[in-house]
PDB file of N, CA and C in Angstrom:
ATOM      1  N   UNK A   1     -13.549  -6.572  28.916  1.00  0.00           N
ATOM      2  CA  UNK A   1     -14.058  -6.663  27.563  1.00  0.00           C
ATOM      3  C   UNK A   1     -12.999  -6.102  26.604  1.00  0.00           C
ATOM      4  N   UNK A   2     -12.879  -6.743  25.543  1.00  0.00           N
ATOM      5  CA  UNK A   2     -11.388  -6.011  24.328  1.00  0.00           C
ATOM      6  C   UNK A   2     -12.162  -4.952  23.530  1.00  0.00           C
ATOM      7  N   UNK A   3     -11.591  -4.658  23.440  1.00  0.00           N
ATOM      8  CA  UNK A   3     -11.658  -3.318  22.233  1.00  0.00           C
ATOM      9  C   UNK A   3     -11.844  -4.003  21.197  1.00  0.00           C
ATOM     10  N   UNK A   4     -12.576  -2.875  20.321  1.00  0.00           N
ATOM     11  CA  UNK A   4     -12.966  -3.815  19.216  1.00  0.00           C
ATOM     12  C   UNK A   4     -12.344  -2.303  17.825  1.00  0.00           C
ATOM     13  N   UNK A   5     -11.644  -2.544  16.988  1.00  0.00           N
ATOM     14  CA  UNK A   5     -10.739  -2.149  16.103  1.00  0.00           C
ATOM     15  C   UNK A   5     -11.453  -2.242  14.540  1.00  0.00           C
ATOM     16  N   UNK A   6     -11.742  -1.224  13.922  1.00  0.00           N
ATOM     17  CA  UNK A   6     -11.394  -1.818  12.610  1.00  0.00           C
ATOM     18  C   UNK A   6     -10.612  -0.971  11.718  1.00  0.00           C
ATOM     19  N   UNK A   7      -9.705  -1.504  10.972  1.00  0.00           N
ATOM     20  CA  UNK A   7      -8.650  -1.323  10.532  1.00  0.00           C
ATOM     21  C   UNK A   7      -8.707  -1.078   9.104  1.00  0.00           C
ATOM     22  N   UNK A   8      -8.521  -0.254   8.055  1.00  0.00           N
ATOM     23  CA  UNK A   8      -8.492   0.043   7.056  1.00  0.00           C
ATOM     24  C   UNK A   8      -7.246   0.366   6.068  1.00  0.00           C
ATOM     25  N   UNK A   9      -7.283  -0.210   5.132  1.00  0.00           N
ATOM     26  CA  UNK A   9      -6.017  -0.327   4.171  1.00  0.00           C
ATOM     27  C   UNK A   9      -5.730  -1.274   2.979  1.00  0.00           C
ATOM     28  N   UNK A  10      -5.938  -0.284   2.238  1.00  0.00           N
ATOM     29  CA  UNK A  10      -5.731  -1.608   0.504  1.00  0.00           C
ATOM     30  C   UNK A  10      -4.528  -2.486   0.387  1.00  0.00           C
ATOM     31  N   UNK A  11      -3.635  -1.891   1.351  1.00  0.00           N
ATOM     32  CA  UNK A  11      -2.289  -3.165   1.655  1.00  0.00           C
ATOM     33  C   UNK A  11      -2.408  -4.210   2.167  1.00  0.00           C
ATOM     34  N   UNK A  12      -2.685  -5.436   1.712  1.00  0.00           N
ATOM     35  CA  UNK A  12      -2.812  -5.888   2.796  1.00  0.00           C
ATOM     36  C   UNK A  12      -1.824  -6.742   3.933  1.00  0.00           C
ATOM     37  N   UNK A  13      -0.377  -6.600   3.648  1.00  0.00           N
ATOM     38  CA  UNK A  13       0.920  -7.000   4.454  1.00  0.00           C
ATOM     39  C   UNK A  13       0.825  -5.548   5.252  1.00  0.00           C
ATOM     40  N   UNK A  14       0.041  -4.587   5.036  1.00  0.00           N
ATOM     41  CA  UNK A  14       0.324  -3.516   6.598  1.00  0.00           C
ATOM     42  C   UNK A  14      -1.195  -3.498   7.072  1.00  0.00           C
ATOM     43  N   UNK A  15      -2.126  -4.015   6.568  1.00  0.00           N
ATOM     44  CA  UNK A  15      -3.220  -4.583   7.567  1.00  0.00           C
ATOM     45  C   UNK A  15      -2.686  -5.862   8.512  1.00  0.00           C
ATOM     46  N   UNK A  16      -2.077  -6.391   7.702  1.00  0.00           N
ATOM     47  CA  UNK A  16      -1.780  -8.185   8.067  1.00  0.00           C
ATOM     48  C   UNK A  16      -0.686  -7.737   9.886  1.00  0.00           C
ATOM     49  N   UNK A  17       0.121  -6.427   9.578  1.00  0.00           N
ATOM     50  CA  UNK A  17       0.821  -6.356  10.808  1.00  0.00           C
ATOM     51  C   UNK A  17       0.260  -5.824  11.686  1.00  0.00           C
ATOM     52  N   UNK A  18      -0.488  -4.742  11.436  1.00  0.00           N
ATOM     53  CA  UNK A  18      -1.182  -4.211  12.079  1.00  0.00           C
ATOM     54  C   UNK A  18      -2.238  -4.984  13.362  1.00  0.00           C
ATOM     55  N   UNK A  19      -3.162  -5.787  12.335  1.00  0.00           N
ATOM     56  CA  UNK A  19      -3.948  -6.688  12.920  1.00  0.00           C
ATOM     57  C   UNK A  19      -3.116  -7.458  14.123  1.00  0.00           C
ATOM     58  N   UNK A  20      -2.023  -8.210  13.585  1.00  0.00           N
ATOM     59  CA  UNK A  20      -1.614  -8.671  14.929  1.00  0.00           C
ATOM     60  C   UNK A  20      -0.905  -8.637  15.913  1.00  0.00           C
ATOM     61  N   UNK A  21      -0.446  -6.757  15.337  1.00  0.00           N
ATOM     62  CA  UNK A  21      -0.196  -6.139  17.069  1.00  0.00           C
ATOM     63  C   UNK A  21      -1.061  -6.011  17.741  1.00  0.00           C
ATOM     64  N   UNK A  22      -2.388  -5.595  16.912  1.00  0.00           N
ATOM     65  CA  UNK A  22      -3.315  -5.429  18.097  1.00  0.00           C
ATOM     66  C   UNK A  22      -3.941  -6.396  18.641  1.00  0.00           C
ATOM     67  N   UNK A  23      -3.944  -7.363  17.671  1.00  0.00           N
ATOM     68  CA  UNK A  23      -4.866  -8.593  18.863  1.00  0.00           C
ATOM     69  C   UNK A  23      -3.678  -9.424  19.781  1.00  0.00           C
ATOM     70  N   UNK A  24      -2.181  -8.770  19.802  1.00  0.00           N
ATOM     71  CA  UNK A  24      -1.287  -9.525  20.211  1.00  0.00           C
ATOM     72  C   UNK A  24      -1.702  -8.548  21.630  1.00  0.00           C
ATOM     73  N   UNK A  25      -2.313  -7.295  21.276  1.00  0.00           N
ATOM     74  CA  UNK A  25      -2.691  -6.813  22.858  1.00  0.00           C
ATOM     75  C   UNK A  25      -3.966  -6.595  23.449  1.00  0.00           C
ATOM     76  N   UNK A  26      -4.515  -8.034  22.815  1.00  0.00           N
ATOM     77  CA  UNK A  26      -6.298  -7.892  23.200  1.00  0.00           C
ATOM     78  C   UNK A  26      -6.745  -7.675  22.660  1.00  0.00           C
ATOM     79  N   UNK A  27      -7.212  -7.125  21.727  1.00  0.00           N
ATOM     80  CA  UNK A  27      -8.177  -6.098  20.742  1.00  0.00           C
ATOM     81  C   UNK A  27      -8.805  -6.886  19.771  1.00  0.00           C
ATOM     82  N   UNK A  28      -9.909  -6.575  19.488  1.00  0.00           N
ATOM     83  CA  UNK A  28     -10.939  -7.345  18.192  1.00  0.00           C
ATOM     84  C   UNK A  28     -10.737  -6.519  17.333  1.00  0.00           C
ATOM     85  N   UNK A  29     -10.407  -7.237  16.154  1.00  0.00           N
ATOM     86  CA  UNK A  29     -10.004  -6.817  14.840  1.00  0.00           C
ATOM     87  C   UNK A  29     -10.819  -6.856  13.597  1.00  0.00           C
ATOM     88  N   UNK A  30     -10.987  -5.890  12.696  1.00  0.00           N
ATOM     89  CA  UNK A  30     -12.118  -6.668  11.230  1.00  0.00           C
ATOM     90  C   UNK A  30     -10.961  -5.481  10.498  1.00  0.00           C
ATOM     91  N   UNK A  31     -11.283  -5.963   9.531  1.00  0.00           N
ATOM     92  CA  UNK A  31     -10.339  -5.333   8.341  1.00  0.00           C
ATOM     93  C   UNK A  31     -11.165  -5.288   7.117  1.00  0.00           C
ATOM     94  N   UNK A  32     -11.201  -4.012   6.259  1.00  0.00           N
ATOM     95  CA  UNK A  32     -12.041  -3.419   5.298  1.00  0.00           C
ATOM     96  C   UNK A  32     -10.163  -2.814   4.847  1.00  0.00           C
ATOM     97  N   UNK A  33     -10.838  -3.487   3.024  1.00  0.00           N
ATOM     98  CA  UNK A  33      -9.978  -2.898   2.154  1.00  0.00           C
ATOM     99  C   UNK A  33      -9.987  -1.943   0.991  1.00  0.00           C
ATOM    100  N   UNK A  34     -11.097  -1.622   1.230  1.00  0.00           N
ATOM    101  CA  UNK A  34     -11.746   0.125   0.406  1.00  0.00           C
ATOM    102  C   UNK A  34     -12.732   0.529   1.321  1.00  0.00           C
ATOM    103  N   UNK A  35     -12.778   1.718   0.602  1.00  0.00           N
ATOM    104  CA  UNK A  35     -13.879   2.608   1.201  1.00  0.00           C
ATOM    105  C   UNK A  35     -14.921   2.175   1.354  1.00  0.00           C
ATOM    106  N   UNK A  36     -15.990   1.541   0.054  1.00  0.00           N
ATOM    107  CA  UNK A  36     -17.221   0.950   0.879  1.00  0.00           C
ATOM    108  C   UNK A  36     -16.805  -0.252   1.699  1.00  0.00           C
ATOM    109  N   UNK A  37     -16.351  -1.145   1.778  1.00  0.00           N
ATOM    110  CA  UNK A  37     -16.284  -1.913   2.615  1.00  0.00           C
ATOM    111  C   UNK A  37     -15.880  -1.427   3.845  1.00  0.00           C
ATOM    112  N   UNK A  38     -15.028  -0.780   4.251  1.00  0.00           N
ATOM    113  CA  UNK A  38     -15.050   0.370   5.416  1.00  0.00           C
ATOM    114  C   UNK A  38     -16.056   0.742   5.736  1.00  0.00           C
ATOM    115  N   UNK A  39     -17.233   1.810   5.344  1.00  0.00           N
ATOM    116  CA  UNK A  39     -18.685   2.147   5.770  1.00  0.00           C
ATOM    117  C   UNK A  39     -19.718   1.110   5.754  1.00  0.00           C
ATOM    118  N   UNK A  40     -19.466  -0.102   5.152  1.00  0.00           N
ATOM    119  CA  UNK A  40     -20.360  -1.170   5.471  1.00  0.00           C
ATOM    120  C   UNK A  40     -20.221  -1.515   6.853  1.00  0.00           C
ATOM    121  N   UNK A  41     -18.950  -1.991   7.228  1.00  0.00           N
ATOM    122  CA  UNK A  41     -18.450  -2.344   8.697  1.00  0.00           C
ATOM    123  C   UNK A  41     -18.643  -1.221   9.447  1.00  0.00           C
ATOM    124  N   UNK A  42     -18.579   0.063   9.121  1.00  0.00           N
ATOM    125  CA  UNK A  42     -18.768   1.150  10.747  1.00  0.00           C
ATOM    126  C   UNK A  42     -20.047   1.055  10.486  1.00  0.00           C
ATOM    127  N   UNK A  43     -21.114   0.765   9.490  1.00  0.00           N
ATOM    128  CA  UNK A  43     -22.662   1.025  10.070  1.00  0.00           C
ATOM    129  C   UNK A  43     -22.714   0.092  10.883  1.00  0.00           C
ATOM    130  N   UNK A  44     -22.542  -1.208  10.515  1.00  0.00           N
ATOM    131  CA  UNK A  44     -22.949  -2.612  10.952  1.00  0.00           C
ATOM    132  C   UNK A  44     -22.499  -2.926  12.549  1.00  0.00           C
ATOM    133  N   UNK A  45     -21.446  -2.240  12.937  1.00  0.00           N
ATOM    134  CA  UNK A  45     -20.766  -2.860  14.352  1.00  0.00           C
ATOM    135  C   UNK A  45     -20.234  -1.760  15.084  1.00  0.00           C
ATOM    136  N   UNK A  46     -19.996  -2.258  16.320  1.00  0.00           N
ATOM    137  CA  UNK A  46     -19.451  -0.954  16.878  1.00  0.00           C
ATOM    138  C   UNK A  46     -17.921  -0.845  17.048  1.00  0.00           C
ATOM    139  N   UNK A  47     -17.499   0.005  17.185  1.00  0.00           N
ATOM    140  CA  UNK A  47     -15.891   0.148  17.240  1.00  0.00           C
ATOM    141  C   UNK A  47     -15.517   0.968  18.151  1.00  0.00           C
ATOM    142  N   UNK A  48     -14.691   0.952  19.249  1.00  0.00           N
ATOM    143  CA  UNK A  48     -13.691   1.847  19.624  1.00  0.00           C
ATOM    144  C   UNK A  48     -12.911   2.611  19.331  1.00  0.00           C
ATOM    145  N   UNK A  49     -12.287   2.428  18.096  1.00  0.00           N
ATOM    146  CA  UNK A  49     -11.681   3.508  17.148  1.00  0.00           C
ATOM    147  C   UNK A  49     -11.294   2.347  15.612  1.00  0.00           C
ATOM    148  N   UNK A  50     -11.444   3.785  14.942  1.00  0.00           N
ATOM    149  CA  UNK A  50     -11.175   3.413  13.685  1.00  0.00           C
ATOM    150  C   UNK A  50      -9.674   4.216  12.719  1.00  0.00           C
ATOM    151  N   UNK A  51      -8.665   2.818  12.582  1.00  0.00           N
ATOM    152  CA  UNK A  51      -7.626   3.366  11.653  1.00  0.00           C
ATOM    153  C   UNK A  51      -7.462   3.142  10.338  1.00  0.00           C
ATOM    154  N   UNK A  52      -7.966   4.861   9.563  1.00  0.00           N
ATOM    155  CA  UNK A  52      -8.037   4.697   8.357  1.00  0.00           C
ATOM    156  C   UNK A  52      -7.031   5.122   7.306  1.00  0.00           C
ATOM    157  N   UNK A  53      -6.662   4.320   6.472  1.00  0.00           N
ATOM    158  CA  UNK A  53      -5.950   5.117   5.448  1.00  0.00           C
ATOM    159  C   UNK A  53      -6.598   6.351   4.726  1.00  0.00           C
ATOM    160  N   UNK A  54      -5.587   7.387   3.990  1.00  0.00           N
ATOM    161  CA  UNK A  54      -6.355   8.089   3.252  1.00  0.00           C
ATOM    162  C   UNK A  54      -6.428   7.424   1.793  1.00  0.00           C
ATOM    163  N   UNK A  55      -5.630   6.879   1.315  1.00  0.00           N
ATOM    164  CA  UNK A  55      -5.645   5.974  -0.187  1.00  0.00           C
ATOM    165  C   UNK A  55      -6.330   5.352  -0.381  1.00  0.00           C
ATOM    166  N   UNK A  56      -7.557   4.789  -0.602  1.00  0.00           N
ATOM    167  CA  UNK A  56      -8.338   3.940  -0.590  1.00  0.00           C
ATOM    168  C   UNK A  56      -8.669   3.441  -2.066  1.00  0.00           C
ATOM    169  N   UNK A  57      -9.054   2.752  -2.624  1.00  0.00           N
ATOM    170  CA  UNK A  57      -9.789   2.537  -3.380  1.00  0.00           C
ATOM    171  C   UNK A  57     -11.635   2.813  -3.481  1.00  0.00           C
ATOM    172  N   UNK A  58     -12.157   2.935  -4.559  1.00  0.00           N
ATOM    173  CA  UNK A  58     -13.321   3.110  -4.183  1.00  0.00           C
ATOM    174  C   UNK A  58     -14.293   4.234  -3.630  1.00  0.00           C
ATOM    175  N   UNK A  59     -13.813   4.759  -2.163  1.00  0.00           N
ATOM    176  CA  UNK A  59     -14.098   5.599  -1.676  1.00  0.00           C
ATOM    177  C   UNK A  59     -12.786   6.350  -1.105  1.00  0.00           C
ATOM    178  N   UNK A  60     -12.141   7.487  -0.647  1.00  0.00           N
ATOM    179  CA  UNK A  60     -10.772   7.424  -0.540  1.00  0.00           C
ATOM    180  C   UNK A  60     -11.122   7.702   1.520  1.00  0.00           C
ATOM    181  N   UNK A  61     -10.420   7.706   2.229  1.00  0.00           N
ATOM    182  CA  UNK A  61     -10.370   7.930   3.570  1.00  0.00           C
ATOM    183  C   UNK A  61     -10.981   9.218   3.917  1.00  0.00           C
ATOM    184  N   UNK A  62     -10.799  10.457   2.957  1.00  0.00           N
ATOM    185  CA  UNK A  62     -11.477  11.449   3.204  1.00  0.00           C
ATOM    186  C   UNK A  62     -12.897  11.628   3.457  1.00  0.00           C
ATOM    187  N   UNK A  63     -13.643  10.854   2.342  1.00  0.00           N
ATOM    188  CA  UNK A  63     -14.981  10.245   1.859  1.00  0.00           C
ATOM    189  C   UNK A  63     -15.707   9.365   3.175  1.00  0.00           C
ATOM    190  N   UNK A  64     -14.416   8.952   3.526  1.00  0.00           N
ATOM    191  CA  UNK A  64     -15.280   7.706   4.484  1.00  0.00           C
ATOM    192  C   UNK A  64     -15.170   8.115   5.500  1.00  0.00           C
ATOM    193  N   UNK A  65     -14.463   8.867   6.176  1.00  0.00           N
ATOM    194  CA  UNK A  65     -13.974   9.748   7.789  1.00  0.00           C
ATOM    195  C   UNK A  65     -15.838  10.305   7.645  1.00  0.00           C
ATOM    196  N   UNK A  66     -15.818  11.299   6.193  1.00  0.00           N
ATOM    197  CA  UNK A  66     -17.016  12.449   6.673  1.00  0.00           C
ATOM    198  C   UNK A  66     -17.951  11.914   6.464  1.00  0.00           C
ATOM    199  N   UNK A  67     -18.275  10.243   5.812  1.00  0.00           N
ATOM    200  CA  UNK A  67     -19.559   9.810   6.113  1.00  0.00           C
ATOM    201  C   UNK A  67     -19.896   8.648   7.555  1.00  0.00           C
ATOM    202  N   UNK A  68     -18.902   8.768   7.727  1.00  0.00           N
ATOM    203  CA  UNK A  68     -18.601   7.818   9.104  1.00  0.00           C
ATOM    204  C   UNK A  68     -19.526   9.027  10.289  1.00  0.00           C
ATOM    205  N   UNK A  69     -18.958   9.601  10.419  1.00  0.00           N
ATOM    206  CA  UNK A  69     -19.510  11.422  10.843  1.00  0.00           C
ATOM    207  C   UNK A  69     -20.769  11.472  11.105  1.00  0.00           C
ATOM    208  N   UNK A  70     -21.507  11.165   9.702  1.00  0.00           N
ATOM    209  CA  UNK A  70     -22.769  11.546   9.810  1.00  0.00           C
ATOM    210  C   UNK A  70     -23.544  10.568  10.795  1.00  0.00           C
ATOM    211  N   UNK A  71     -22.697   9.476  11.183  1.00  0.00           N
ATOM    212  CA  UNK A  71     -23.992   8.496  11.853  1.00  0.00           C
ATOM    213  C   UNK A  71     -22.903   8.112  13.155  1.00  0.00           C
ATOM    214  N   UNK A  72     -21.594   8.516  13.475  1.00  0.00           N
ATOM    215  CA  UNK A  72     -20.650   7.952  14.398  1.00  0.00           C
ATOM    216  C   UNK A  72     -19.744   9.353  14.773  1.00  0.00           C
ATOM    217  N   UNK A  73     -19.287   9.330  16.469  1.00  0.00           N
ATOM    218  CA  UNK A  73     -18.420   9.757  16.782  1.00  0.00           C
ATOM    219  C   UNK A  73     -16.929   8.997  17.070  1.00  0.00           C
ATOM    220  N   UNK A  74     -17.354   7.679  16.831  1.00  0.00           N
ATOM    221  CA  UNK A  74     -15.881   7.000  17.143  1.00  0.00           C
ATOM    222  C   UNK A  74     -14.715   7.861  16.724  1.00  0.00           C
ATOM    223  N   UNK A  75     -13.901   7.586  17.493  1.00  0.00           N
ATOM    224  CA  UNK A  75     -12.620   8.074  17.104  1.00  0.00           C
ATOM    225  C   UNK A  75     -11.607   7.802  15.764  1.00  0.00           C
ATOM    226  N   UNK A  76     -11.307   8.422  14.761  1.00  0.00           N
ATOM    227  CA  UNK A  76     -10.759   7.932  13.711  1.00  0.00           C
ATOM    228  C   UNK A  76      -9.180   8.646  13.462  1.00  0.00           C
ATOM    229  N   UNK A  77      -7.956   7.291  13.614  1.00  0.00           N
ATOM    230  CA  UNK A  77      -6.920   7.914  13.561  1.00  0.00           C
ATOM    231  C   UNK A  77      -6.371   7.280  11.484  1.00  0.00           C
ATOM    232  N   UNK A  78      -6.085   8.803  10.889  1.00  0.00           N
ATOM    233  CA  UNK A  78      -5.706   8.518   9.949  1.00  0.00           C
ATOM    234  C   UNK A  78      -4.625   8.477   9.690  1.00  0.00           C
ATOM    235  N   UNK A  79      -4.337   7.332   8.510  1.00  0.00           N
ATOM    236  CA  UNK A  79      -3.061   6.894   8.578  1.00  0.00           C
ATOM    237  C   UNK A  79      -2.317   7.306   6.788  1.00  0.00           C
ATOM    238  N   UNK A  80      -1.184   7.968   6.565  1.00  0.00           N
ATOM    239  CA  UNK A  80      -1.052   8.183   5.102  1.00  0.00           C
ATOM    240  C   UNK A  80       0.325   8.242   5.091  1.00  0.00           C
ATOM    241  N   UNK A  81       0.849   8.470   3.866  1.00  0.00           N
ATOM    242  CA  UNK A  81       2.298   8.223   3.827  1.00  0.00           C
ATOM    243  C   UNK A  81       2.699   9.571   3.227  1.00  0.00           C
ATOM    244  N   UNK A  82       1.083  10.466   3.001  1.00  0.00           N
ATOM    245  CA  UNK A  82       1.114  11.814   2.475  1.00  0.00           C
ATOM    246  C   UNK A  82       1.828  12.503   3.830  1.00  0.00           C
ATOM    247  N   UNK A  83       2.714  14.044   3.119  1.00  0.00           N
ATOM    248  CA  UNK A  83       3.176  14.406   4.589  1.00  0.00           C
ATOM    249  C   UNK A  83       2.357  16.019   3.874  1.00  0.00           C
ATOM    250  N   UNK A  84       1.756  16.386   2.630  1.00  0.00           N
ATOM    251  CA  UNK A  84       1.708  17.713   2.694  1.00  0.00           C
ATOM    252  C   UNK A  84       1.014  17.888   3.519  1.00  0.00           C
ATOM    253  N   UNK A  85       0.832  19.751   3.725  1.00  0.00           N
ATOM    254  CA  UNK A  85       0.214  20.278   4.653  1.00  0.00           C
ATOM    255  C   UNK A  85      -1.671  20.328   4.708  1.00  0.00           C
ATOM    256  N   UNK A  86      -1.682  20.502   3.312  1.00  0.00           N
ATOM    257  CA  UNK A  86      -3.357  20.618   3.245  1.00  0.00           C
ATOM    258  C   UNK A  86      -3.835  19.468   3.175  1.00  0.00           C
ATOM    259  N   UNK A  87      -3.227  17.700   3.227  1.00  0.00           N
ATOM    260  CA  UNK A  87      -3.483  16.791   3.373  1.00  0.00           C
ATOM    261  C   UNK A  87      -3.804  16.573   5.107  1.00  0.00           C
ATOM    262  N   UNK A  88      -2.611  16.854   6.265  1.00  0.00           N
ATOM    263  CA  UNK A  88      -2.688  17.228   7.033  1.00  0.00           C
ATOM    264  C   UNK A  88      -4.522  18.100   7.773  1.00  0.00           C
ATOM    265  N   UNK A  89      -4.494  19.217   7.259  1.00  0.00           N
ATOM    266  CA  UNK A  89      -5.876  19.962   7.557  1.00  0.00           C
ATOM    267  C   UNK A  89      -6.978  19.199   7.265  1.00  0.00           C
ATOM    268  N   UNK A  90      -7.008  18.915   6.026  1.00  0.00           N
ATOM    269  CA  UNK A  90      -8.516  18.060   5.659  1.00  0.00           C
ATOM    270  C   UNK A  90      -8.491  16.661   6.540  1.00  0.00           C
ATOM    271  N   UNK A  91      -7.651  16.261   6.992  1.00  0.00           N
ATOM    272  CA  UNK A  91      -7.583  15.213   8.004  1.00  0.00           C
ATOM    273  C   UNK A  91      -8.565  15.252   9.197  1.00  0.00           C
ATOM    274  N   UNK A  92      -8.382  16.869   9.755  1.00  0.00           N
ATOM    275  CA  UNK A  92      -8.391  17.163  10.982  1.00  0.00           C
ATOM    276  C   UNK A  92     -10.244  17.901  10.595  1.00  0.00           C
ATOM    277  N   UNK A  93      -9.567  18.664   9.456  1.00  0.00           N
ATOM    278  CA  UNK A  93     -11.445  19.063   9.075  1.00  0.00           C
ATOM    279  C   UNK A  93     -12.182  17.865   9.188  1.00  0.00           C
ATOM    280  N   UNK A  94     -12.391  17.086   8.687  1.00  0.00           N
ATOM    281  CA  UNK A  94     -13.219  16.306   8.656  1.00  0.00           C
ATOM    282  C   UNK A  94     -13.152  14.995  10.391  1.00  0.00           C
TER     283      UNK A  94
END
């Protein structure tokens, strides 16, 4: 059975690559390009892990990690181009 992915990012040429490394290695893909559209898709389906930006529109990645939380343990790897440190922590807090 593939993994099933969803992928988050208001870019959409680094969703667009993203997406098809991973289905170039099996994986089911959906792609959400803000924050609510992100928490629409983690209520609605299930996922194996979720890669989120922190930039979002709408809702920002922070927002959507800790409401993802309230109803999911999937795994969520965040993705940012931020390198500070307390960007870093609230990553991991939440």
């Amino acid at each position: 059975m593939a993994r099933r992915v969803l992928v988050v990012d208001d870019e959409r040429m680094i969703v667009k690559g993203i997406r098809y490394s991973l289905e170039q290695d099996g994986m089911e893909v959906d792609c959400a390009y803000d924050g609510e559209e992100a928490l629409t898709l983690a209520r609605t389906n299930t996922y194996d892990i979720i890669m989120l930006d922190v930039m979002l529109p709408k809702l920002d990645g922070f927002q959507v990690c800790q409401q993802v939380r309230e109803f999911s343990r999937v795994p969520i790897v965040m993705l940012t181009a931020k390198g500070d440190d307390m960007d870093k922590i609230m990553g991991l807090e939440y």
